[in-house]
N, C-alpha and C. Protein backbone atom coordinates (compact mmCIF):
# COMPACT_ATOMS: atom_id res chain seq x y z
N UNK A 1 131.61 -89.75 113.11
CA UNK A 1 132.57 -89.03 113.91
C UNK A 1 133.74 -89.94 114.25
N UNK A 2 134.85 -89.46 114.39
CA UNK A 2 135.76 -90.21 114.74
C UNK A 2 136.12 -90.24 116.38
N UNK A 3 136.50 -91.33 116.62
CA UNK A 3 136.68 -91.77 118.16
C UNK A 3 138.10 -91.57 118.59
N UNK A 4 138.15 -91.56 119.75
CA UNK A 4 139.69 -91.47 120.35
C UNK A 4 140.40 -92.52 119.40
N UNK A 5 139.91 -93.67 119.55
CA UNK A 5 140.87 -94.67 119.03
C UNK A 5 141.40 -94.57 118.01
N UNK A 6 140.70 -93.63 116.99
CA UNK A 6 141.11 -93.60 115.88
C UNK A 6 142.23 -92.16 115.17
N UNK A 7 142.56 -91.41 116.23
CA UNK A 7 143.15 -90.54 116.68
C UNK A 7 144.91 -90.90 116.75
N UNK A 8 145.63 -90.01 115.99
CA UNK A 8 147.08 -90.19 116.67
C UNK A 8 146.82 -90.15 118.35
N UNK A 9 148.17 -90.94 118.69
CA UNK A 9 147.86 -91.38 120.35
C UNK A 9 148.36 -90.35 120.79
N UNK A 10 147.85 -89.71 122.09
CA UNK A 10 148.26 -88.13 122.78
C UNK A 10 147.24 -86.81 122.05
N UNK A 11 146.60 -87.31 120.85
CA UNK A 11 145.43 -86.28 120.57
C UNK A 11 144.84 -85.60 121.08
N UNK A 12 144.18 -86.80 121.46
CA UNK A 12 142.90 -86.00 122.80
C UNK A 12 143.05 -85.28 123.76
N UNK A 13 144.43 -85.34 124.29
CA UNK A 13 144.81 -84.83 125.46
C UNK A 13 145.28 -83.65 124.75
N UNK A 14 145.99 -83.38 123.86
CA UNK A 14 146.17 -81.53 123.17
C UNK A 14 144.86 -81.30 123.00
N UNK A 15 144.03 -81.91 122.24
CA UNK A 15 142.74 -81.44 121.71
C UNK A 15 142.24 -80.88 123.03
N UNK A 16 142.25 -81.82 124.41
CA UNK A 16 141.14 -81.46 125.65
C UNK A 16 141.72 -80.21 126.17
N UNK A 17 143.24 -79.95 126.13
CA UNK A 17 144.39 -78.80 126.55
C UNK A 17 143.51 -77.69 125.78
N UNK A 18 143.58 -77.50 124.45
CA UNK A 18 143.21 -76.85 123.68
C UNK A 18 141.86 -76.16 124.31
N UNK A 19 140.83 -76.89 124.42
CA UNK A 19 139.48 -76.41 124.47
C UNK A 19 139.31 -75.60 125.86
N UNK A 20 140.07 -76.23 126.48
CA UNK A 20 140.30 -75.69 128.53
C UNK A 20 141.07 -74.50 127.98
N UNK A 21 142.22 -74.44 127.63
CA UNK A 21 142.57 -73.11 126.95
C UNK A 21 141.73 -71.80 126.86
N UNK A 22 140.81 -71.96 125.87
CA UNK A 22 140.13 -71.34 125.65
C UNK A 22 139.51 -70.23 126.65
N UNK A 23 138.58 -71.62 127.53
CA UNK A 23 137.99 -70.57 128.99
C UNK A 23 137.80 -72.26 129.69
N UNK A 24 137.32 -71.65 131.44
CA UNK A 24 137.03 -73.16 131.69
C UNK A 24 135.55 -73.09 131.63
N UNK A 25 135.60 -74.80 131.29
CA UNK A 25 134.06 -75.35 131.11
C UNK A 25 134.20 -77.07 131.16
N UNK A 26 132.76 -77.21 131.92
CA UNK A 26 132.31 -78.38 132.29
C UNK A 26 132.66 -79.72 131.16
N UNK A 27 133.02 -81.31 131.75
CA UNK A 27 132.98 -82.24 130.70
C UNK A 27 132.25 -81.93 129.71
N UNK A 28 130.67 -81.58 130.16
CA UNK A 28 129.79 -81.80 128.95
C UNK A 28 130.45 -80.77 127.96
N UNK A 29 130.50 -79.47 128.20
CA UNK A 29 130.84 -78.37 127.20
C UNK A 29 132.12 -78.71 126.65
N UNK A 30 133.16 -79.29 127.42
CA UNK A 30 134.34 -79.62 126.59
C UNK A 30 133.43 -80.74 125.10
N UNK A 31 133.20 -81.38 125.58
CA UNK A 31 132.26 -82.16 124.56
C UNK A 31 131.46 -81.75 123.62
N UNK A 32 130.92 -80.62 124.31
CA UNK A 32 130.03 -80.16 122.78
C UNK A 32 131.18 -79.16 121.80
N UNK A 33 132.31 -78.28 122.53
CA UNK A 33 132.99 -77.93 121.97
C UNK A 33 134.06 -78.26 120.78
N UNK A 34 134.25 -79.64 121.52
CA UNK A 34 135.25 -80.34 120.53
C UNK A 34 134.11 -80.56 119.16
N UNK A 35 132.78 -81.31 119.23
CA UNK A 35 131.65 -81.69 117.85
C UNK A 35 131.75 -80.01 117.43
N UNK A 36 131.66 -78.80 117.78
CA UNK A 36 131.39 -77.68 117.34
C UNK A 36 132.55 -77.04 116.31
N UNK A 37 133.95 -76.83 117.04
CA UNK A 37 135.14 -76.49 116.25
C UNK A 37 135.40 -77.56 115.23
N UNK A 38 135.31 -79.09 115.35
CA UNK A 38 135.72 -79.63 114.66
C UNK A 38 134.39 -80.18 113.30
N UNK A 39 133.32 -79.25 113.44
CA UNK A 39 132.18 -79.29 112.24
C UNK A 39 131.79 -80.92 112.48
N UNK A 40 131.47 -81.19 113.80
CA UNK A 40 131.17 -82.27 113.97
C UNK A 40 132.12 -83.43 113.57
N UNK A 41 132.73 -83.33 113.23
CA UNK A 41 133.93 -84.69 112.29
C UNK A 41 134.62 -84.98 113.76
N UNK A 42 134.74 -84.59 114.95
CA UNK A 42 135.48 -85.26 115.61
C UNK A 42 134.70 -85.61 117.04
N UNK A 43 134.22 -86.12 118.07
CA UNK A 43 133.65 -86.43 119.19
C UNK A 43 134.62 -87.20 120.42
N UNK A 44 133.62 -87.54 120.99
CA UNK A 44 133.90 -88.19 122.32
C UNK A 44 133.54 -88.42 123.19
N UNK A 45 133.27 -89.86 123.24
CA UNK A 45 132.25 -90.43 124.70
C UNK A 45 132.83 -90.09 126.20
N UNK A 46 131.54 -90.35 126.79
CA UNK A 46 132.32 -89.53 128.21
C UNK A 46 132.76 -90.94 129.23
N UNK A 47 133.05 -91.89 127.92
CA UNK A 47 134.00 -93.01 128.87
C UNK A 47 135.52 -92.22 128.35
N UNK A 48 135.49 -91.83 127.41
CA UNK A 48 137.20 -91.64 126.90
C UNK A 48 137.42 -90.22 127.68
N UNK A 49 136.31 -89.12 127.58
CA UNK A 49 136.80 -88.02 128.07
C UNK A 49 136.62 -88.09 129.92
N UNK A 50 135.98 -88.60 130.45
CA UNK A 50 136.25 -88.07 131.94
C UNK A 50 137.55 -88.70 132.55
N UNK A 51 138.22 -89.81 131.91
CA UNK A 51 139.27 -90.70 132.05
C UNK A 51 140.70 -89.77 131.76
N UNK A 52 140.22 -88.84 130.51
CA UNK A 52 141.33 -88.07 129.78
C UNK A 52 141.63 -86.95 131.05
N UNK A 53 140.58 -86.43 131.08
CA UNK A 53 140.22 -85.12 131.74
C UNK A 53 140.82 -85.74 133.06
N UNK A 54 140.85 -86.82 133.89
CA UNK A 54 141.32 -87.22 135.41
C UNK A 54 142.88 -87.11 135.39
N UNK A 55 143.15 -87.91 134.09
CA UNK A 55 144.74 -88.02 133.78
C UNK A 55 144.92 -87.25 133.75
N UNK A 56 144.47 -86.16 132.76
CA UNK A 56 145.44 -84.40 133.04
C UNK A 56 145.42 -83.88 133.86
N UNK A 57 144.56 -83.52 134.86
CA UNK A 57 144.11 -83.07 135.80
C UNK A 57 145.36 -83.79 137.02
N UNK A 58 145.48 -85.34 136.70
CA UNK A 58 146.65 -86.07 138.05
C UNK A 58 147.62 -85.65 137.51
N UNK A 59 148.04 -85.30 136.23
CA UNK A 59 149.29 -84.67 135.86
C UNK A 59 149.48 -83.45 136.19
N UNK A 60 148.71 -82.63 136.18
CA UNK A 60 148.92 -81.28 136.91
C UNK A 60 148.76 -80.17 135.75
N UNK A 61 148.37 -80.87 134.42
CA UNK A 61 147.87 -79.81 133.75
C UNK A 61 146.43 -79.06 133.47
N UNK A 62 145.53 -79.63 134.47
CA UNK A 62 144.79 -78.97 134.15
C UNK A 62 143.97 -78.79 135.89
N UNK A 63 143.28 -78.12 136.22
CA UNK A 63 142.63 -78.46 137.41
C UNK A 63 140.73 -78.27 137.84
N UNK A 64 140.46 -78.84 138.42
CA UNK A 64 138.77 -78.63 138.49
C UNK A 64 138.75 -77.96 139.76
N UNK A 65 137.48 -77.43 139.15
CA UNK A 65 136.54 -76.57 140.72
C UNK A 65 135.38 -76.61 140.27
N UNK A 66 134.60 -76.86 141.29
CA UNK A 66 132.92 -77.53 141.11
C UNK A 66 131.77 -76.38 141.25
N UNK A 67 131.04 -75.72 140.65
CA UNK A 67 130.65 -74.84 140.41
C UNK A 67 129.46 -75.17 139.86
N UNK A 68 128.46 -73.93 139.32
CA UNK A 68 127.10 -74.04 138.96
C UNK A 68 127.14 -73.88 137.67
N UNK A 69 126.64 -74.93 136.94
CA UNK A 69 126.36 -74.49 135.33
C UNK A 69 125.70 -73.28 134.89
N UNK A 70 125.58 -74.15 133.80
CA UNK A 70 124.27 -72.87 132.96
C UNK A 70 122.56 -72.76 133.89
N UNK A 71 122.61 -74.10 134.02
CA UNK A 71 121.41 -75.09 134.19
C UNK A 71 121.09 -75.09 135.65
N UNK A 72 122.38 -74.53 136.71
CA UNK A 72 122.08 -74.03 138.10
C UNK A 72 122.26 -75.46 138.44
N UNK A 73 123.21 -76.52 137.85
CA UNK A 73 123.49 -77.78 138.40
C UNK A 73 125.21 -77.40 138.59
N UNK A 74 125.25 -78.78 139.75
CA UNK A 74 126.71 -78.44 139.89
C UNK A 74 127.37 -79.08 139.26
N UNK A 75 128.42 -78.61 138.54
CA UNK A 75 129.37 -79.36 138.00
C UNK A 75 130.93 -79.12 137.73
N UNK A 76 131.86 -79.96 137.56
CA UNK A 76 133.31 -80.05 137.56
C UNK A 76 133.51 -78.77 136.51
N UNK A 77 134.04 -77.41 137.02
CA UNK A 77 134.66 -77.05 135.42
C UNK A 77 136.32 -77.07 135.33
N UNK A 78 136.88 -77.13 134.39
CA UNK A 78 138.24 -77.73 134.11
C UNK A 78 138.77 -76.34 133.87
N UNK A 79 140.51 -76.35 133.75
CA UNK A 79 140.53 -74.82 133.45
C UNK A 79 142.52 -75.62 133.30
N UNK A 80 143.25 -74.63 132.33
CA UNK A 80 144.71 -75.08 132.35
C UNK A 80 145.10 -74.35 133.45
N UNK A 81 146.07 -75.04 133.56
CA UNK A 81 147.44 -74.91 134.60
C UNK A 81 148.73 -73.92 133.73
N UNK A 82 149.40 -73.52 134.39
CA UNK A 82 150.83 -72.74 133.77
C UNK A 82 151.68 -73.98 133.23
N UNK A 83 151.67 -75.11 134.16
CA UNK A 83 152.57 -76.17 133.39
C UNK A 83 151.71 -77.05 132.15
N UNK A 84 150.69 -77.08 132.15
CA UNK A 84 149.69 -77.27 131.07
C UNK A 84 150.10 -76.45 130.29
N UNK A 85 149.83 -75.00 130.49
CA UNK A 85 150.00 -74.10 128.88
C UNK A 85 151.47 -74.65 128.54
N UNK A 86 152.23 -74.43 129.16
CA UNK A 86 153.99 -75.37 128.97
C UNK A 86 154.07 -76.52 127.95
N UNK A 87 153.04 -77.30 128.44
CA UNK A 87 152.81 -78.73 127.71
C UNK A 87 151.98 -78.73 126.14
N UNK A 88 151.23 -77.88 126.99
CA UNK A 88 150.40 -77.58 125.16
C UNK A 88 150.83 -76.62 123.99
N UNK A 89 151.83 -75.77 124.19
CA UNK A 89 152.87 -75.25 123.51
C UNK A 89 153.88 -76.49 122.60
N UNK A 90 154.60 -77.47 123.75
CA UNK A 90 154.84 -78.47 123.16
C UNK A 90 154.79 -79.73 122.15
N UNK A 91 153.39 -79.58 123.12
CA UNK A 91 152.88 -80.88 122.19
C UNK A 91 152.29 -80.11 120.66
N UNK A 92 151.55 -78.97 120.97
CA UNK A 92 151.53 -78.01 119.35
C UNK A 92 152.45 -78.19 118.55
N UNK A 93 153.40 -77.55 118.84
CA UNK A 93 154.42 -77.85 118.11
C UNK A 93 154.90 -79.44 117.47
N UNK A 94 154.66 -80.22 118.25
CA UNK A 94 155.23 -81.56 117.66
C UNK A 94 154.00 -81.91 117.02
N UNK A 95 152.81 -81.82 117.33
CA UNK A 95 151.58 -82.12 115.73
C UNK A 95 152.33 -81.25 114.92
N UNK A 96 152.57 -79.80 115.04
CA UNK A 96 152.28 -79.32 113.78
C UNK A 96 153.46 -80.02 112.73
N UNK A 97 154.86 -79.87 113.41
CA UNK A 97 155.51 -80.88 112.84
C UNK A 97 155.06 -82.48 111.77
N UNK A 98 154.63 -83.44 112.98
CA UNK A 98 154.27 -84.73 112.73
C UNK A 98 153.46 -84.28 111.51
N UNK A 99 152.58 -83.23 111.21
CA UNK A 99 151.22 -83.01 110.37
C UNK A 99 151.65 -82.74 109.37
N UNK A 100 152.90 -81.57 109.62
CA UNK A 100 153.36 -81.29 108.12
C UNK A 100 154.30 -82.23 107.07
N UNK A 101 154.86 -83.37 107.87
CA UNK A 101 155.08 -84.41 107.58
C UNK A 101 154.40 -85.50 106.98
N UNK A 102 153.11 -85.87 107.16
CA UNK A 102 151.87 -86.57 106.83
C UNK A 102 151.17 -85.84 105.78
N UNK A 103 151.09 -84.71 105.79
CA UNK A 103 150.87 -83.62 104.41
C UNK A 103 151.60 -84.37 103.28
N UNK A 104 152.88 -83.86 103.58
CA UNK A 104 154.01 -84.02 102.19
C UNK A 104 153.78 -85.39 101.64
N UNK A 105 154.43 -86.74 102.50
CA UNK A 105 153.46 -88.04 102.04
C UNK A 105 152.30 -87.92 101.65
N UNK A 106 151.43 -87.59 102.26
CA UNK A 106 149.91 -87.50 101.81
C UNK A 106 149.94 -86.78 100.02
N UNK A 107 150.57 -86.38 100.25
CA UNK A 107 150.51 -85.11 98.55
C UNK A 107 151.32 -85.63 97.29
N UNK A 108 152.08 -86.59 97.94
CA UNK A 108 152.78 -87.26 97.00
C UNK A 108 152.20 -87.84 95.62
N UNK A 109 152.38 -87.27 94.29
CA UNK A 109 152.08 -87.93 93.12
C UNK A 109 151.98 -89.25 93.07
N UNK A 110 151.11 -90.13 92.77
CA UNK A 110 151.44 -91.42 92.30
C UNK A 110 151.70 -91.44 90.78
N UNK A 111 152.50 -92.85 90.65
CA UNK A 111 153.08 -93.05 89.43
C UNK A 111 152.21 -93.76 88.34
C-alpha cells in the first residue's frame, strides 16, 4: 500500500475531503474507506490520518461531533463544511489538471 509520504503533497487531505464528502464517518471508517475505493492500493496509519483530519478540521473544512458507532462506542465522526466543499472543488480540479499532465509525459513514446 502506499503511504502518505509517497503521495503528491496535499493528497491526503482531497482524498480525506473526498471520503467525508460522501457521508460522515468515524477515523476508523475514513480508513477502511480509503483501502476499499482505492482496491486496497492506497492506506493510512492513524499517525498520518488523525493529524490530517485535526488540520482540516482547524482549517474549517471539515468538523467533528462525537457520537455512537456501529459498535455502540463513542466516537469522533467527521463530516465537510460549505467552505470545505469550496476547497475540494478546487483542489479537484487542480489534480485533475496536474494528472492529466503526468498522463501525457507518462504516455510519451520512447525512442
Amino acid at each position: 500500500m502506499s503511504k502518505p509520504s509517497d503521495l503528491v503533497q496535499g493528497t491526503l487531505d482531497m482524498l480525506l475531503l473526498k471520503i467525508v464528502a460522501l457521508e460522515p464517518m468515524n477515523g476508523w471508517a475514513i480508513s477502511q474507506r480509503l483501502k476499499q475505493i482505492s482496491s486496497d492500493v492506497l492506506g493510512v496509519s492513524d499517525g498520518s490520518l488523525y493529524p490530517a483530519l485535526h488540520k482540516l478540521e482547524h482549517r474549517g473544512w471539515i468538523r467533528s461531533q462525537w457520537k455512537s458507532s456501529e459498535n455502540n462506542r463513542r466516537a469522533k465522526f467527521y463530516s465537510l463544511t460549505p467552505l470545505g466543499r469550496k476547497h475540494l472543488e478546487k483542489e479537484t480540479a487542480n489534480w485533475n489538471r496536474v494528472s492529466s499532465a503526468i498522463s501525457g509525459i507518462v504516455k510519451l513514446k520512447e525512442a
